[in-house]
C-alpha atoms as a PDB file:
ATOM      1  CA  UNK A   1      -8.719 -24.681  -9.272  1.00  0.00           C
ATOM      2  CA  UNK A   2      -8.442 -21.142  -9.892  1.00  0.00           C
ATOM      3  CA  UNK A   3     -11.033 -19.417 -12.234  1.00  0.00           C
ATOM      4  CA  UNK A   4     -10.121 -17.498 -15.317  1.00  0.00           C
ATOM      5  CA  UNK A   5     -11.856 -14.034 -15.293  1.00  0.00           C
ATOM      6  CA  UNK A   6     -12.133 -10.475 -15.824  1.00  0.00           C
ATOM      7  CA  UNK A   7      -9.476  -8.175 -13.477  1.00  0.00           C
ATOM      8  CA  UNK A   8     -12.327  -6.158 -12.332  1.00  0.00           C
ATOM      9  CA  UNK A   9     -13.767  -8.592 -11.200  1.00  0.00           C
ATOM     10  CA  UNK A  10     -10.941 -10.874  -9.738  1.00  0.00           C
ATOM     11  CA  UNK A  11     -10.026  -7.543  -7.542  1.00  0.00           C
ATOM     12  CA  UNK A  12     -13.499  -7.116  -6.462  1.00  0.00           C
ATOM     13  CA  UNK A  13     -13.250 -10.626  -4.831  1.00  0.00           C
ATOM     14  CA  UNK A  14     -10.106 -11.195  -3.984  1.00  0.00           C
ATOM     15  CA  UNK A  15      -8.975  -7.644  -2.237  1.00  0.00           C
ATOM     16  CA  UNK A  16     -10.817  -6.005   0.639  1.00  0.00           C
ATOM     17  CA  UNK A  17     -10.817  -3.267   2.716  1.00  0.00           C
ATOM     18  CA  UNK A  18      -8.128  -3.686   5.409  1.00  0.00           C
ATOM     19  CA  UNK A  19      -6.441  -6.469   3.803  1.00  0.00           C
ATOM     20  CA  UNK A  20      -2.770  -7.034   3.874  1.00  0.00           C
ATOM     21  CA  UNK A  21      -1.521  -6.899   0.158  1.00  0.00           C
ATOM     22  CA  UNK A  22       1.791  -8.451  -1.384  1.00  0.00           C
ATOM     23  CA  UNK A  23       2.563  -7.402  -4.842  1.00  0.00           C
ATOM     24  CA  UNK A  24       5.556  -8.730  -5.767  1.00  0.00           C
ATOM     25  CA  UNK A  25       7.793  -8.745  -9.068  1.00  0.00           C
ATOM     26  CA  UNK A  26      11.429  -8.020  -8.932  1.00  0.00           C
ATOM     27  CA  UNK A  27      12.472  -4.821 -11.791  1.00  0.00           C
ATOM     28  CA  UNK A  28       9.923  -7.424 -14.279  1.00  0.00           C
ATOM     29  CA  UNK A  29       7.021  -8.510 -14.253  1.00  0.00           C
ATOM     30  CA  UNK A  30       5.582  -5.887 -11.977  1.00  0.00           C
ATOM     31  CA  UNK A  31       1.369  -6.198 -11.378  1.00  0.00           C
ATOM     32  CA  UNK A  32       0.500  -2.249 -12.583  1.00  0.00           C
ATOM     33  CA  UNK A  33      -2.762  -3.232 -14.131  1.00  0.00           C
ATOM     34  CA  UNK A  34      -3.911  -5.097 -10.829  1.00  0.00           C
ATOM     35  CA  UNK A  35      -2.348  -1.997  -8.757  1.00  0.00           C
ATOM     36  CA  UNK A  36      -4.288   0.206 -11.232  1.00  0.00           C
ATOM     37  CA  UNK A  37      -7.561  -1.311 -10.834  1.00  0.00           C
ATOM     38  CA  UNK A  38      -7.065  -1.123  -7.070  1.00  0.00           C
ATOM     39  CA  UNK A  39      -7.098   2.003  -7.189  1.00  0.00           C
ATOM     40  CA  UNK A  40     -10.045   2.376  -9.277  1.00  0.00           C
ATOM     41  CA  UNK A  41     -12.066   0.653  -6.649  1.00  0.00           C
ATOM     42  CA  UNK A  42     -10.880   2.411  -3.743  1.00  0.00           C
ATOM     43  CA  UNK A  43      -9.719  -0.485  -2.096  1.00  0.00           C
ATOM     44  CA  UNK A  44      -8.912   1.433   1.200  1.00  0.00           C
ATOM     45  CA  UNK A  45      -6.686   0.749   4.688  1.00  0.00           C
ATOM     46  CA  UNK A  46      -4.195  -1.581   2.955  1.00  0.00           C
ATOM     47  CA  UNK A  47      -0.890  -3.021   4.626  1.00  0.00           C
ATOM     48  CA  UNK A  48       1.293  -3.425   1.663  1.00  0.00           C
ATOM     49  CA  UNK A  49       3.803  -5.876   1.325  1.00  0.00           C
ATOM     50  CA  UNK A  50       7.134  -5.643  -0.867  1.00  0.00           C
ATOM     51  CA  UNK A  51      10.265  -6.205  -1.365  1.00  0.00           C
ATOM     52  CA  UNK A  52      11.606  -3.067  -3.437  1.00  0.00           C
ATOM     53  CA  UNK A  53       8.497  -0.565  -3.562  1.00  0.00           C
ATOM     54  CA  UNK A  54       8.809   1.434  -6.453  1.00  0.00           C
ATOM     55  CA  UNK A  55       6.702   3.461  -8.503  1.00  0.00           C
ATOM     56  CA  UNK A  56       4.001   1.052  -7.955  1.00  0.00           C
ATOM     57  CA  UNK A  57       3.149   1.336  -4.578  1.00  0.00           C
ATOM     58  CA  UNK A  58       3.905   5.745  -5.247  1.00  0.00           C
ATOM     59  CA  UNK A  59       0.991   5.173  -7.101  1.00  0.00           C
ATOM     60  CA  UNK A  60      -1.021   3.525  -4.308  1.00  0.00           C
ATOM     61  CA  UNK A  61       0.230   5.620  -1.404  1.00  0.00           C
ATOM     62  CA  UNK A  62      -0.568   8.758  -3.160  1.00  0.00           C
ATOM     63  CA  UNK A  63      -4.232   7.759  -4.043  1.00  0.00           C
ATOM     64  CA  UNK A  64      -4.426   7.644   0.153  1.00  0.00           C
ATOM     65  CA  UNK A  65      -5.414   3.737   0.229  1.00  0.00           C
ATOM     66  CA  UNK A  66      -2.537   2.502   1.979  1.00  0.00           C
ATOM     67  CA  UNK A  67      -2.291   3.041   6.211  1.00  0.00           C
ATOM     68  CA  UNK A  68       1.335   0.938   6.451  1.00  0.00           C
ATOM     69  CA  UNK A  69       4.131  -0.447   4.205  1.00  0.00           C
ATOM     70  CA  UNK A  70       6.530  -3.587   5.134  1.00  0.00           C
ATOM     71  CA  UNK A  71       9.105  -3.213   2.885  1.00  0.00           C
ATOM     72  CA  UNK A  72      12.998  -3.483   2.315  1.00  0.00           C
ATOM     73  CA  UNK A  73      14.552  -0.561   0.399  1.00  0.00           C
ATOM     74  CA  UNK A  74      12.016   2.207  -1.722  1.00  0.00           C
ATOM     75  CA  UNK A  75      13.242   3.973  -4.428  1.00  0.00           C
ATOM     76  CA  UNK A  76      12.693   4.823  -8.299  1.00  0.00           C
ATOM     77  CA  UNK A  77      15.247   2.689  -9.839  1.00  0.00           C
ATOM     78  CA  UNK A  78      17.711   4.323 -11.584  1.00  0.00           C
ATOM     79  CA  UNK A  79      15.996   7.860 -11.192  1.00  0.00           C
ATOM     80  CA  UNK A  80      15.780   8.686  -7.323  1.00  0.00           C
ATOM     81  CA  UNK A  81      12.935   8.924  -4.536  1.00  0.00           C
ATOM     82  CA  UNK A  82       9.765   7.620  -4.029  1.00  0.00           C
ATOM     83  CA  UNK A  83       8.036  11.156  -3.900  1.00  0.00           C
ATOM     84  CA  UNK A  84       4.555  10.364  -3.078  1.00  0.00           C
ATOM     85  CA  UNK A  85       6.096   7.575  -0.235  1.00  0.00           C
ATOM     86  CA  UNK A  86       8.661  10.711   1.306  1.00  0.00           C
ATOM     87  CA  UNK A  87       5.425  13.361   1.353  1.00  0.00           C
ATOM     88  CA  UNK A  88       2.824  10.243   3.257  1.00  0.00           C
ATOM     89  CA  UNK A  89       5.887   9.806   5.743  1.00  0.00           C
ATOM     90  CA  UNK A  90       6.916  13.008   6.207  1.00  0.00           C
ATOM     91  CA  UNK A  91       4.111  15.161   5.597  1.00  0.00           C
ATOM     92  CA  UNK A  92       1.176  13.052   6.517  1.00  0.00           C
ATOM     93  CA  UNK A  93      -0.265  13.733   3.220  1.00  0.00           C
ATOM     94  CA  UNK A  94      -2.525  12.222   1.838  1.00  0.00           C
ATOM     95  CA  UNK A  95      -2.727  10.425   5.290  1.00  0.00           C
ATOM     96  CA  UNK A  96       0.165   9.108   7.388  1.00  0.00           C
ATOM     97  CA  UNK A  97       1.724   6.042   6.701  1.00  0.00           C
ATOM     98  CA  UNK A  98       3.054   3.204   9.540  1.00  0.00           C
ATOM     99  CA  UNK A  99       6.381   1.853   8.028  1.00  0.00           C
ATOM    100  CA  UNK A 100       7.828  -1.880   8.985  1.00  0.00           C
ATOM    101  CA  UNK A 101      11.264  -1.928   7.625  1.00  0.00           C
ATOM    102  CA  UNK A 102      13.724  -5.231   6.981  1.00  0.00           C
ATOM    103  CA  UNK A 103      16.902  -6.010   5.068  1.00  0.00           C
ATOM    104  CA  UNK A 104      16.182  -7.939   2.085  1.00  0.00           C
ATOM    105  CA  UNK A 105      16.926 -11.178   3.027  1.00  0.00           C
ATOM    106  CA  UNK A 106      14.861 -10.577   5.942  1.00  0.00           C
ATOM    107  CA  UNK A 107      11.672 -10.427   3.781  1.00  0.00           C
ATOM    108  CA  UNK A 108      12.900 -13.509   2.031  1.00  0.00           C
ATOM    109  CA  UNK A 109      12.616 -15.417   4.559  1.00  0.00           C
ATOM    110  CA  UNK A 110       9.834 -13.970   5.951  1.00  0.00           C
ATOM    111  CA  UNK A 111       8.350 -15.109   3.062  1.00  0.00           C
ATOM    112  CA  UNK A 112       9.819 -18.829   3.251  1.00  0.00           C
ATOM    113  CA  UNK A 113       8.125 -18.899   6.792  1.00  0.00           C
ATOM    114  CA  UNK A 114       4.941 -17.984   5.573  1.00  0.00           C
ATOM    115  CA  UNK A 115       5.359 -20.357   2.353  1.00  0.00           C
ATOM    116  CA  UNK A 116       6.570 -23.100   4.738  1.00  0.00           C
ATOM    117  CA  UNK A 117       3.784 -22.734   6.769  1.00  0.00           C
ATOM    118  CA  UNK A 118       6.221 -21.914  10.096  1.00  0.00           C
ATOM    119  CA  UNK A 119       5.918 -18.957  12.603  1.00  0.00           C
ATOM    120  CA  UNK A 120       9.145 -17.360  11.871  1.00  0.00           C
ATOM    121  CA  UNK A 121      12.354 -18.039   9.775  1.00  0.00           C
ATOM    122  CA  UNK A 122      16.023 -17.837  10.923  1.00  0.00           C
ATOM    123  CA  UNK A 123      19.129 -16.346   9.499  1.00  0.00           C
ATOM    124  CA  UNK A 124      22.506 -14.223  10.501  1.00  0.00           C
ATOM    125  CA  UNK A 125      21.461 -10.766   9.702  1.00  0.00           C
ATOM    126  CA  UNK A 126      20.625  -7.403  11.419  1.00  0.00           C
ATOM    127  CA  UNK A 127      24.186  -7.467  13.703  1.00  0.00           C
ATOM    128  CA  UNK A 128      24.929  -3.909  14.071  1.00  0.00           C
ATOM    129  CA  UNK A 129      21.154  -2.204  12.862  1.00  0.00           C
ATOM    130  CA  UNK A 130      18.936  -0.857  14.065  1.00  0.00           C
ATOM    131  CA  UNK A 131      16.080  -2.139  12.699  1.00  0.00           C
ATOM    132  CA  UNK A 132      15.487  -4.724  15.657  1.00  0.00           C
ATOM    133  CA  UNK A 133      14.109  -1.503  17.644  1.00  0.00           C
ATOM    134  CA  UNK A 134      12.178  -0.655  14.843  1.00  0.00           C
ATOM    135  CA  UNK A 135       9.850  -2.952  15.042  1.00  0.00           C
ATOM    136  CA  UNK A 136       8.228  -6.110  16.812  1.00  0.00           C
ATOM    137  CA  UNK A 137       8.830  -8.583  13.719  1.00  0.00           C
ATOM    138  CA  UNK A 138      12.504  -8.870  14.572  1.00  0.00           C
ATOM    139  CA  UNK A 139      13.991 -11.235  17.444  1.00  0.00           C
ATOM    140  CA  UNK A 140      16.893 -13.328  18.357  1.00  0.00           C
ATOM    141  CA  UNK A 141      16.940 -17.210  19.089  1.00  0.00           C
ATOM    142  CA  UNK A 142      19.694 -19.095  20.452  1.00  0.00           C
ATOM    143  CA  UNK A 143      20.673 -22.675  18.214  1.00  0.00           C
ATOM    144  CA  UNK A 144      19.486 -25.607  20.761  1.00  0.00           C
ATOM    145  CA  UNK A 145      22.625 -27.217  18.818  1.00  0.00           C
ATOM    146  CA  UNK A 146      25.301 -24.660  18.731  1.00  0.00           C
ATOM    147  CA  UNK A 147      24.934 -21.954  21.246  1.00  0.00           C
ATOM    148  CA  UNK A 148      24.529 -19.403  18.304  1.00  0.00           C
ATOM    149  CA  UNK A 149      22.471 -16.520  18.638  1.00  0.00           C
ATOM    150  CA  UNK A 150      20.753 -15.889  15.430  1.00  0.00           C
ATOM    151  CA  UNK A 151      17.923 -12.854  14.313  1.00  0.00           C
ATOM    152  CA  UNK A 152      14.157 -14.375  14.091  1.00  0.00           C
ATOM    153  CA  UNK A 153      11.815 -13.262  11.596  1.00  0.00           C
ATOM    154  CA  UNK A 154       8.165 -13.231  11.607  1.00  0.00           C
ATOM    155  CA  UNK A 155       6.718 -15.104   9.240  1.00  0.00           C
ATOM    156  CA  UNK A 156       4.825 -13.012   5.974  1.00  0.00           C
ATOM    157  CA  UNK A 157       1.569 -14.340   5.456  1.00  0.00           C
ATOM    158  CA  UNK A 158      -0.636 -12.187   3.188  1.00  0.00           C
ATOM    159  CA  UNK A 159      -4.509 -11.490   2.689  1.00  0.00           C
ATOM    160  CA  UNK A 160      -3.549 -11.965  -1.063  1.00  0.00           C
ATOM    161  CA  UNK A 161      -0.530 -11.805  -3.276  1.00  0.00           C
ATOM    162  CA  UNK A 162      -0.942 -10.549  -6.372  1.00  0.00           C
ATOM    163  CA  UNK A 163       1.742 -11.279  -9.157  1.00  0.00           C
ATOM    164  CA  UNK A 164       1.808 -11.110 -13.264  1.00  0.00           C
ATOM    165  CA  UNK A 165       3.352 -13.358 -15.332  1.00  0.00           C
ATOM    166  CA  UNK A 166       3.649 -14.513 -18.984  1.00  0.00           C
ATOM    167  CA  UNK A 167       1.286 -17.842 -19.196  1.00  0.00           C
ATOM    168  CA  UNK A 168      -1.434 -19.797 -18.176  1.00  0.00           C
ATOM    169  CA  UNK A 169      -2.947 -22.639 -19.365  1.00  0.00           C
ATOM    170  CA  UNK A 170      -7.192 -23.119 -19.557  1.00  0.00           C
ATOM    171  CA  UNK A 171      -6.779 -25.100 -16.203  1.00  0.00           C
ATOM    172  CA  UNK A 172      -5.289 -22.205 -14.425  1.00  0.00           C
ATOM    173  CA  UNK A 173      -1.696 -23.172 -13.720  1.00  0.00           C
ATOM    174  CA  UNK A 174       0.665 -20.345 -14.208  1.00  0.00           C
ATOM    175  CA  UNK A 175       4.009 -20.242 -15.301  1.00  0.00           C
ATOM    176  CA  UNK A 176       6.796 -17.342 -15.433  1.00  0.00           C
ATOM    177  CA  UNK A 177      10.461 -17.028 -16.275  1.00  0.00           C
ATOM    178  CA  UNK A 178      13.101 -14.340 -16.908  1.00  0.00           C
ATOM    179  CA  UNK A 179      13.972 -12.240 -14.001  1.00  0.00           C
ATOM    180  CA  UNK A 180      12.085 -13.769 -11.022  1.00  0.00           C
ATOM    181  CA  UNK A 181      11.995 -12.838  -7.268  1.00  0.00           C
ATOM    182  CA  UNK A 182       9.842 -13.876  -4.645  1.00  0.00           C
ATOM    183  CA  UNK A 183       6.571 -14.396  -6.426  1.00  0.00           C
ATOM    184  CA  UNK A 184       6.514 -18.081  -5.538  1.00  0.00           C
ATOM    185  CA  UNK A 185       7.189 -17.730  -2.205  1.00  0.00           C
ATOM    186  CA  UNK A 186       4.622 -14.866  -1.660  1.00  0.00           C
ATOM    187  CA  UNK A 187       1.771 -16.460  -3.226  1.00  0.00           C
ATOM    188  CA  UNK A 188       2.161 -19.937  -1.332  1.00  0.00           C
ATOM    189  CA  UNK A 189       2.132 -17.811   1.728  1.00  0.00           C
ATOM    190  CA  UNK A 190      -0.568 -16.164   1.225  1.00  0.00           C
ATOM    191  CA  UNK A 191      -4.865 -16.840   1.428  1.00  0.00           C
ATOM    192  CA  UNK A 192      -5.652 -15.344  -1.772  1.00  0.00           C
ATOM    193  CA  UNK A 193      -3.727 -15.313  -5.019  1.00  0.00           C
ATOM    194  CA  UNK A 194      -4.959 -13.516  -8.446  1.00  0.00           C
ATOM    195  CA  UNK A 195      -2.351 -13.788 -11.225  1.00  0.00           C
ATOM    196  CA  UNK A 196      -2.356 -11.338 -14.360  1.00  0.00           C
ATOM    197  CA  UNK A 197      -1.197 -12.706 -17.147  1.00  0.00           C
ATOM    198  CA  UNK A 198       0.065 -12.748 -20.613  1.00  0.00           C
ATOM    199  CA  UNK A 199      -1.610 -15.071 -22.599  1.00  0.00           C
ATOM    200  CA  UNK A 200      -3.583 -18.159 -22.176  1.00  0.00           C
ATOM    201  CA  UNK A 201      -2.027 -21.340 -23.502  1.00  0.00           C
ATOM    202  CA  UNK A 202      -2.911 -24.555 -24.371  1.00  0.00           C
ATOM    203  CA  UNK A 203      -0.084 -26.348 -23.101  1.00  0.00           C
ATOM    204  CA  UNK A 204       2.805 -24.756 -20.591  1.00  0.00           C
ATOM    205  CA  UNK A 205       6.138 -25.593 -22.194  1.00  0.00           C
ATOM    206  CA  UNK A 206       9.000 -25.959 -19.824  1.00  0.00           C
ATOM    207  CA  UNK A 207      11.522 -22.970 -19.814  1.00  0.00           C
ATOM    208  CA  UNK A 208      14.355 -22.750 -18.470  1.00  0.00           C
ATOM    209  CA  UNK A 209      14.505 -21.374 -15.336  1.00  0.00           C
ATOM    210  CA  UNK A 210      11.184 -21.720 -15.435  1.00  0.00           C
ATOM    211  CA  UNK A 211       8.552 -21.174 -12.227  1.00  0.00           C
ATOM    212  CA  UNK A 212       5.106 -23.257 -12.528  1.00  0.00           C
ATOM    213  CA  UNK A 213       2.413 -21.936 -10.070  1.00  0.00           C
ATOM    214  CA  UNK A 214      -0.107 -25.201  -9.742  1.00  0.00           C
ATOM    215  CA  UNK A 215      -3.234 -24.171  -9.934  1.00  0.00           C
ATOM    216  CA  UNK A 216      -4.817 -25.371  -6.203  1.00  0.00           C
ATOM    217  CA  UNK A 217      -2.427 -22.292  -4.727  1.00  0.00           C
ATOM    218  CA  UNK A 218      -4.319 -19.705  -7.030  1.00  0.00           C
ATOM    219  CA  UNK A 219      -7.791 -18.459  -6.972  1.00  0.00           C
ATOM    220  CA  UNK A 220      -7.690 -16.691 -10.079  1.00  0.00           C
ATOM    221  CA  UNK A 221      -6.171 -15.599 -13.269  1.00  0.00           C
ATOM    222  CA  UNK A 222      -6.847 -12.597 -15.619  1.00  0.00           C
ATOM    223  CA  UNK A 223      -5.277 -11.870 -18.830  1.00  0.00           C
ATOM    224  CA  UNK A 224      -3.927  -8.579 -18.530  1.00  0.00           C
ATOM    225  CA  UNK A 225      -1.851  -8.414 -22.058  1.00  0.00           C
ATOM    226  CA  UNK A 226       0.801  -5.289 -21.164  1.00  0.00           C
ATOM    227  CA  UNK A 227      -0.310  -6.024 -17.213  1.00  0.00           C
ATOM    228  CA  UNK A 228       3.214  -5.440 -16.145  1.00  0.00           C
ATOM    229  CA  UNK A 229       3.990  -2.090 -17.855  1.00  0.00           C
ATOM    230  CA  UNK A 230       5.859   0.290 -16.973  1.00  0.00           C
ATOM    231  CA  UNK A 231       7.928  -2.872 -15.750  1.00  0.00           C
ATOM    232  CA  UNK A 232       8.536  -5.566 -19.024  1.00  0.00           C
ATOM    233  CA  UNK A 233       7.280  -9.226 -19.198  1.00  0.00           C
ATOM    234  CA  UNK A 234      10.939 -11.007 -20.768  1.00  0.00           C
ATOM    235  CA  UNK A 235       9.405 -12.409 -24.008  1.00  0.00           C
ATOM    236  CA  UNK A 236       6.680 -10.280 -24.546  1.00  0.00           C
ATOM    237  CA  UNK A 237       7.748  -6.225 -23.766  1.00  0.00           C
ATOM    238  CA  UNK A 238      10.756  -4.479 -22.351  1.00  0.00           C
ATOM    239  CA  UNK A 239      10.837  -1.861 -19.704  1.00  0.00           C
ATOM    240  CA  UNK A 240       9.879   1.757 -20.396  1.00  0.00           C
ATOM    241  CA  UNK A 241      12.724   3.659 -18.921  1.00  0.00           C
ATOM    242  CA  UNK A 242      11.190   6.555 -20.126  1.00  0.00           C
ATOM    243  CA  UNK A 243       8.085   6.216 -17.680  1.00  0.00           C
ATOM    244  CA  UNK A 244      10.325   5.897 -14.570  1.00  0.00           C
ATOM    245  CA  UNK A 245      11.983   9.166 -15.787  1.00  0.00           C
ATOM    246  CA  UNK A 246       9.208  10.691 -16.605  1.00  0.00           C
ATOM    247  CA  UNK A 247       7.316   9.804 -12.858  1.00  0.00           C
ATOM    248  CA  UNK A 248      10.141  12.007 -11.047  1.00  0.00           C
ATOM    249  CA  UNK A 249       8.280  15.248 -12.032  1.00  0.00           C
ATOM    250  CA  UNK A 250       4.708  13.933 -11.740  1.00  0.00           C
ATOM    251  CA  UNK A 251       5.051  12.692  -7.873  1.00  0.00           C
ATOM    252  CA  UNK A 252       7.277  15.204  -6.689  1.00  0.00           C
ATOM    253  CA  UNK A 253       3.669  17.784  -6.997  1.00  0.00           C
ATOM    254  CA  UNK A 254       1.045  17.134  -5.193  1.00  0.00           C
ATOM    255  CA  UNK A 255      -1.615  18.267  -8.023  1.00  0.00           C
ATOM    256  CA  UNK A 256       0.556  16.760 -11.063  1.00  0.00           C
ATOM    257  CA  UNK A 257       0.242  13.569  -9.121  1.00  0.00           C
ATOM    258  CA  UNK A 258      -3.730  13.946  -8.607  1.00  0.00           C
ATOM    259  CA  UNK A 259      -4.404  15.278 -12.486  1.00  0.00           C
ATOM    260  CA  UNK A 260      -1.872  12.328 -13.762  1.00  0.00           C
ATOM    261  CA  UNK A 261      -3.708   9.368 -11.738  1.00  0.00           C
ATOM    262  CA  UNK A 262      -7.546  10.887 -12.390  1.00  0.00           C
ATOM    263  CA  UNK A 263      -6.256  10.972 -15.833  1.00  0.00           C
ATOM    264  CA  UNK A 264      -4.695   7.923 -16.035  1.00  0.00           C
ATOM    265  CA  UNK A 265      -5.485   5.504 -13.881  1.00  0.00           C
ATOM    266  CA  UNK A 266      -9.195   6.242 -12.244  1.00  0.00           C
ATOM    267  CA  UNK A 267     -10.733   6.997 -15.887  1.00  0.00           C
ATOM    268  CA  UNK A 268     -12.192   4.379 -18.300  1.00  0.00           C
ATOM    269  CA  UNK A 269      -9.887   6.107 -20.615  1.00  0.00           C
ATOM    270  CA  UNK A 270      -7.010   5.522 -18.464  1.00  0.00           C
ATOM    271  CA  UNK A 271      -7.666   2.240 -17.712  1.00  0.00           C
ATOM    272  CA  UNK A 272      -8.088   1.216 -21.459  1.00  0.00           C
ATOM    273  CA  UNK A 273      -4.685   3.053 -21.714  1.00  0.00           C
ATOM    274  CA  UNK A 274      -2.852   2.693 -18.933  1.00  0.00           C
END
């Protein structure tokens, strides 16, 4: 069953040195606060995992504790470039960063493998990219029934996944709705799962469209109330456009980006904050 406690001390546990991290959260429900108290541990020589890295995983690439990103698409939605990602892969800076790119529904089902417990996934995808020389997570099969040569997939299986969402009950099973993306399938494929969350409930009510995490597939949950900010939690915030506008500036400079994270982010002030 997965504990209920403090973030500091969920990430202390749960995230190491080394580890391969998945923080998932599509445009909502984004984990900040976990990404934010990663940071103010130093958690060092991480292989993130994600989907769409935004300003998120700016954050961690800038603060120099990330040595290689698996990712499909990186951007600032709405606003432009990941700035502190562009300076790490073209500058080196803070230290160079190893990139492992897919299509989208390439890291879906790399995910589904992992979930499912199966070395890699198939699908029709990657005809006419490049990506498959890119990197050693891509391959083609040929269909023992039809003759049809089809891509391959690795399958995704994290250290930990790390997600928010809006409730959990007192025995630790999770659920979240709204806008939802791969968080289910990341944290079944993964060893370790922490969950930030809302609130704690006494009962889950069903929602529609609903996603309930059981509690045996999580190790813990913190309540993190505005854990998801910038990003929204549907129900309980709504997303701060003016903080994704307002990042262009601060990652495009080097020393903006340092002041605005010491500041921010490493501080007891910042954390108390964010």
């Amino acid at each position: 069953m997965a504990d209920i406690r403090s973030l500091q001390d969920a990430v202390a546990d749960l995230v190491h040195d080394g580890d391969t991290l998945a923080m998932e959260g599509f445009t909502h429900l984004i984990p900040y606060a976990a990404a934010h108290e990663v940071i103010r541990q130093g958690i060092t020589d991480l292989t993130l995992v994600r989907m769409t890295p935004d300003v998120i995983y700016d954050q961690l690439i800038g603060a120099g504790l990330v040595r290689k990103l698996v990712f499909s698409w990186g951007g600032n939605p709405g606003v432009g470039s990941l700035h502190r990602f562009r300076d790490a892969v073209e500058n080196g800076w803070p230290r160079p960063l190893e990139l492992d790119e897919h299509s989208h529904a390439g890291m879906a089902n790399r995910y589904v493998a992992g979930a499912s417990k199966l070395p890699f996934a198939v699908l029709r995808g990657y005809r006419g990219s490049d990506i498959p020389t890119r990197t050693d997570t891509v391959s083609t099969v040929v269909c023992p029934f039809t003759g049809e040569e089809l891509a391959a997939v690795a399958a995704l299986n994290p250290d930990v996944t790390v997600i928010h969402a809006q409730q959990a009950d007192r025995a630790g099973n999770v659920q979240l709705w709204g806008l939802t993306g791969v968080q289910k399938e990341a944290a079944l494929a993964a060893d370790r799962v922490l969950v930030t969350v809302e609130e704690i409930v006494e009962e889950l009510t069903p929602r529609p469209g609903g996603i309930v995490l059981p509690t045996w597939v999580i190790d813990a949950v913190s309540v993190v109330p505005g854990g998801a900010h910038p990003s929204y939690a549907a129900g309980y915030s709504t997303r701060d456009n003016a903080f994704y506008q307002a990042w262009d500036p601060i990652a495009r400079d080097r020393e903006a980006f340092t002041q605005w994270i010491d500041e921010n982010v490493r501080t007891t002030e910042g954390a108390l904050t964010r």
